[in-house]
C-alpha atoms as a PDB file:
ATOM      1  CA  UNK A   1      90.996-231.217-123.721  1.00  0.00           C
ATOM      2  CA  UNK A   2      89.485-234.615-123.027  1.00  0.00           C
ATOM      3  CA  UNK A   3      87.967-235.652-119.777  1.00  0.00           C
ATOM      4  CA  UNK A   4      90.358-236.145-116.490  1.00  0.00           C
ATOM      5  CA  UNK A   5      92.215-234.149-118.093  1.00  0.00           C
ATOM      6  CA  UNK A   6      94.070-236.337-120.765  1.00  0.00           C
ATOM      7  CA  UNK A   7      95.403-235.464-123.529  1.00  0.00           C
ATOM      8  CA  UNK A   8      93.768-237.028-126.821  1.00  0.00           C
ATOM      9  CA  UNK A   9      95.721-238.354-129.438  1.00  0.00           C
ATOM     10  CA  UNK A  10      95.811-237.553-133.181  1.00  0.00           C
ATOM     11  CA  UNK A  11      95.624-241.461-135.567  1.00  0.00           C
ATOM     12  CA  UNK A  12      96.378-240.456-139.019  1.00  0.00           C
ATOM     13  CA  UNK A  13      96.071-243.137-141.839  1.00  0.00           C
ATOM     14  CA  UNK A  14      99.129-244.820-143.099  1.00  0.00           C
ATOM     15  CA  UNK A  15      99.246-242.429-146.447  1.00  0.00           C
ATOM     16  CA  UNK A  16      99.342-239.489-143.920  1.00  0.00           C
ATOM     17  CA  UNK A  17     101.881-240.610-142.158  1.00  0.00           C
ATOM     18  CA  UNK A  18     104.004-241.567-145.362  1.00  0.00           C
ATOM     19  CA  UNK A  19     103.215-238.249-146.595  1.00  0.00           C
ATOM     20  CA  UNK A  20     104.402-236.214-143.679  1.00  0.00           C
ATOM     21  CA  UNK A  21     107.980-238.293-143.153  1.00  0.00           C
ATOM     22  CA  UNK A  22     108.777-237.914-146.717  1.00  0.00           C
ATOM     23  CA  UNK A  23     107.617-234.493-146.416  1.00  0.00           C
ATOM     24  CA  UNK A  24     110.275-234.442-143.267  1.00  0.00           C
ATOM     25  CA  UNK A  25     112.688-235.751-144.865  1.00  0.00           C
ATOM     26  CA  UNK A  26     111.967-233.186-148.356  1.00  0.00           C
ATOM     27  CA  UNK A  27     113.002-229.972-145.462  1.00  0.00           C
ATOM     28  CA  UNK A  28     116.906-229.586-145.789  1.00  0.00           C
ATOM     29  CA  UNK A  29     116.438-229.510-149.685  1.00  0.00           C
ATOM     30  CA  UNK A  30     113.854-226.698-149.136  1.00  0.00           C
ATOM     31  CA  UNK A  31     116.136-225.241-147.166  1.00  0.00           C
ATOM     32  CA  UNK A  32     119.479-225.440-149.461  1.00  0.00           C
ATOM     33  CA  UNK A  33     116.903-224.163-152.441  1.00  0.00           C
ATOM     34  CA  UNK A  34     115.553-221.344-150.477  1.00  0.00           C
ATOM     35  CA  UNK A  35     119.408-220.268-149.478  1.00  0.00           C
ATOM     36  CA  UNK A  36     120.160-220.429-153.297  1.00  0.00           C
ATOM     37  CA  UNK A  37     117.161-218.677-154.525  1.00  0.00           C
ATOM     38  CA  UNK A  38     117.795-215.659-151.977  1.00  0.00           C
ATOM     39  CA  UNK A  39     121.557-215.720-153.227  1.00  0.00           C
ATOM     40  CA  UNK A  40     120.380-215.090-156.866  1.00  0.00           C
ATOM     41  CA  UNK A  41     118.239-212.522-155.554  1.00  0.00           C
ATOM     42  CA  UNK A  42     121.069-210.615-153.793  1.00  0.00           C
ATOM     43  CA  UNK A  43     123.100-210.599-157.370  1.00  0.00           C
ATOM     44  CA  UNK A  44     125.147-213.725-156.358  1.00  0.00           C
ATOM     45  CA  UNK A  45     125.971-217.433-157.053  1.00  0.00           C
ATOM     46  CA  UNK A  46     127.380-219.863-155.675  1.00  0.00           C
ATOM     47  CA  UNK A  47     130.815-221.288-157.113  1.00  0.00           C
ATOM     48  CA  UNK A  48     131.317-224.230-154.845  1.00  0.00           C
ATOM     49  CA  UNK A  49     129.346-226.571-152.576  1.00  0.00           C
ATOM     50  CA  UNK A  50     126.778-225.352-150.499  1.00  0.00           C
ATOM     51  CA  UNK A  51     126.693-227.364-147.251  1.00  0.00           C
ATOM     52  CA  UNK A  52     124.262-227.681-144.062  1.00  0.00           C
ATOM     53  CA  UNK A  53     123.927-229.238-141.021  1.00  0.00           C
ATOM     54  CA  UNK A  54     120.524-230.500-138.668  1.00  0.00           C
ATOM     55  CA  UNK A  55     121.122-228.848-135.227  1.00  0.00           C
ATOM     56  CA  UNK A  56     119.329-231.424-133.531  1.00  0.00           C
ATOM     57  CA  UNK A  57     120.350-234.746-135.776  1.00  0.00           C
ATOM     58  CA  UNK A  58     123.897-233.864-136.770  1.00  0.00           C
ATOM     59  CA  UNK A  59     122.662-234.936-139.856  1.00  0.00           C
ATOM     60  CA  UNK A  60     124.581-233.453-142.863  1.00  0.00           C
ATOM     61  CA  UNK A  61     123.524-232.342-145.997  1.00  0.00           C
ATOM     62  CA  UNK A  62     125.376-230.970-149.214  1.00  0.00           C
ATOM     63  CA  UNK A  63     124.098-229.479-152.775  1.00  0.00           C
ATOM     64  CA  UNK A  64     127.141-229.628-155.066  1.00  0.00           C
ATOM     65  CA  UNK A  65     127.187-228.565-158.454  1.00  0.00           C
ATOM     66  CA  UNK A  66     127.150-230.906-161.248  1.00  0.00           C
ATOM     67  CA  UNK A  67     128.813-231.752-164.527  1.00  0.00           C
ATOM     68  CA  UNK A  68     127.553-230.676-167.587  1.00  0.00           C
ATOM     69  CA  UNK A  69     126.556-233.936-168.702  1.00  0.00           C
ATOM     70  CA  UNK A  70     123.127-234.275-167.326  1.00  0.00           C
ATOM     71  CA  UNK A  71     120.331-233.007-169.475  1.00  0.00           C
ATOM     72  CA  UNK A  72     118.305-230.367-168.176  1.00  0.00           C
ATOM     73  CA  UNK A  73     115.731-230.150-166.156  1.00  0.00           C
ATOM     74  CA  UNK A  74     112.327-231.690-167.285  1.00  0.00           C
ATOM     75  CA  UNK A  75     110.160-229.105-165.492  1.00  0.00           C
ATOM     76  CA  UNK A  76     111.561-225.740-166.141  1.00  0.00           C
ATOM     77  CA  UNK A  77     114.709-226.289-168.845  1.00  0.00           C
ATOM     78  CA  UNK A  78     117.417-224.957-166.561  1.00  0.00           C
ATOM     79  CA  UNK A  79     120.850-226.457-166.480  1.00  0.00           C
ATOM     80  CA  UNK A  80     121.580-225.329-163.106  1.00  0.00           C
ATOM     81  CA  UNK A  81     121.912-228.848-161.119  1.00  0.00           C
ATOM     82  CA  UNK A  82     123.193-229.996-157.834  1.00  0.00           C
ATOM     83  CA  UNK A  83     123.883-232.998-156.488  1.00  0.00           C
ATOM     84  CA  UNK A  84     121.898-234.161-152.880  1.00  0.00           C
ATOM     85  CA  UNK A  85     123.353-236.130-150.665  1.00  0.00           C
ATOM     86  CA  UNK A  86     120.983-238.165-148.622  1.00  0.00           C
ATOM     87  CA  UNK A  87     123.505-240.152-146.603  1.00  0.00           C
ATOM     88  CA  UNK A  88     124.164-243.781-146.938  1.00  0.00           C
ATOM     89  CA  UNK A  89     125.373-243.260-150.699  1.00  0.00           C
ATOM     90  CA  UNK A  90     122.065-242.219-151.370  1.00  0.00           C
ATOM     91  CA  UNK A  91     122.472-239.341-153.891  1.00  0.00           C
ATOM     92  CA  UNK A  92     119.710-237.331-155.998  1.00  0.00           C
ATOM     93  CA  UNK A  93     120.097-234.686-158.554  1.00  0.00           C
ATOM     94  CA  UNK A  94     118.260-231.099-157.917  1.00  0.00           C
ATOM     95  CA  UNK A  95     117.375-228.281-159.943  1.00  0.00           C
ATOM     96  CA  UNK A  96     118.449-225.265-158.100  1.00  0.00           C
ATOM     97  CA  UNK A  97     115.722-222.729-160.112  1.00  0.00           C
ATOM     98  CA  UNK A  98     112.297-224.763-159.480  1.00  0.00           C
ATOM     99  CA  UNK A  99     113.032-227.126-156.618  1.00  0.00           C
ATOM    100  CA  UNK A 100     112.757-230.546-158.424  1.00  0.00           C
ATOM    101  CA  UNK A 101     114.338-232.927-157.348  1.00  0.00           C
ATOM    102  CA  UNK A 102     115.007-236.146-159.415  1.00  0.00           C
ATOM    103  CA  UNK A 103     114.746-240.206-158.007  1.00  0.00           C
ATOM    104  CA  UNK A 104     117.322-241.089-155.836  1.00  0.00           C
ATOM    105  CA  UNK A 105     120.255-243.381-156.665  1.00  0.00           C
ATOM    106  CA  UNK A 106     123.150-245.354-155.495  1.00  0.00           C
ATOM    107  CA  UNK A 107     126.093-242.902-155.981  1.00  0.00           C
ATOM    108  CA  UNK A 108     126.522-240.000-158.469  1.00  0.00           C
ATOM    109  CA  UNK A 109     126.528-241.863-161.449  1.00  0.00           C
ATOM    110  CA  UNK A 110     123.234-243.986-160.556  1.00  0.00           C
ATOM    111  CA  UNK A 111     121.567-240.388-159.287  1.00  0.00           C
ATOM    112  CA  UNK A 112     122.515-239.173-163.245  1.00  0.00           C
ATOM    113  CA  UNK A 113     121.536-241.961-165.321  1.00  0.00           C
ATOM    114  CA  UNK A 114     117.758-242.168-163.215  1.00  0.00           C
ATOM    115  CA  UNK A 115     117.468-237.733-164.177  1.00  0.00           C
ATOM    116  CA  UNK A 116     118.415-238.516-167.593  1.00  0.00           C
ATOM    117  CA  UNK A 117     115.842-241.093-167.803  1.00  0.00           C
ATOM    118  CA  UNK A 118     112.848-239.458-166.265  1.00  0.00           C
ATOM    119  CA  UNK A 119     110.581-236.829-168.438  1.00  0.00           C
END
């Protein structure tokens, strides 16, 4: 603790703080991966949407499954895609084996095209 007893107080550079919101912003995707990993685990899947919600924020956050017309993933080949809904619109495309998750688009269709396109 600092002198007269104040507290002291933590600058980070702007990168750090980028890094650490986006990180913030990464945690209900962990989150919906991590449920979906220990479901596989357990022997099951999931059939439908897969849906949570921030206790504090209210915020809302679904994974649902997608069509079969996105390719697969670029990092590990699986075909076993969700959809991430960021809010806004703002939609991504996850794989539900490794984690990765794709750049985010304007709807479902923008989400798509932008996984198809990246390598």
């Amino acid at each position: 603790m600092a002198k007269d007893g104040m507290k002291r107080r933590a600058f980070f550079s702007k990168e750090a703080r980028e890094a650490r919101k986006k990180d913030e912003a990464m945690k209900p995707f962990r989150v919906i991966a991590t449920v979906v990993k220990i479901i596989k685990i357990a022997g099951y899947r999931i059939v439908g949407d897969l849906k949570i919600q921030n206790i504090r924020t209210g915020e809302t956050y679904i994974s649902r499954h997608v069509r079969k017309e996105e390719k697969p993933c670029p990092c590990c080949g699986s075909e076993n895609l969700g959809f991430l809904h960021f809010g806004g619109g703002i939609v991504s495309v996850m794989c539900e084996k490794c984690r990765h998750i794709g750049p985010m688009g304007n709807g479902k269709d923008d989400a798509v095209n932008k996984w198809n396109k990246e390598e």
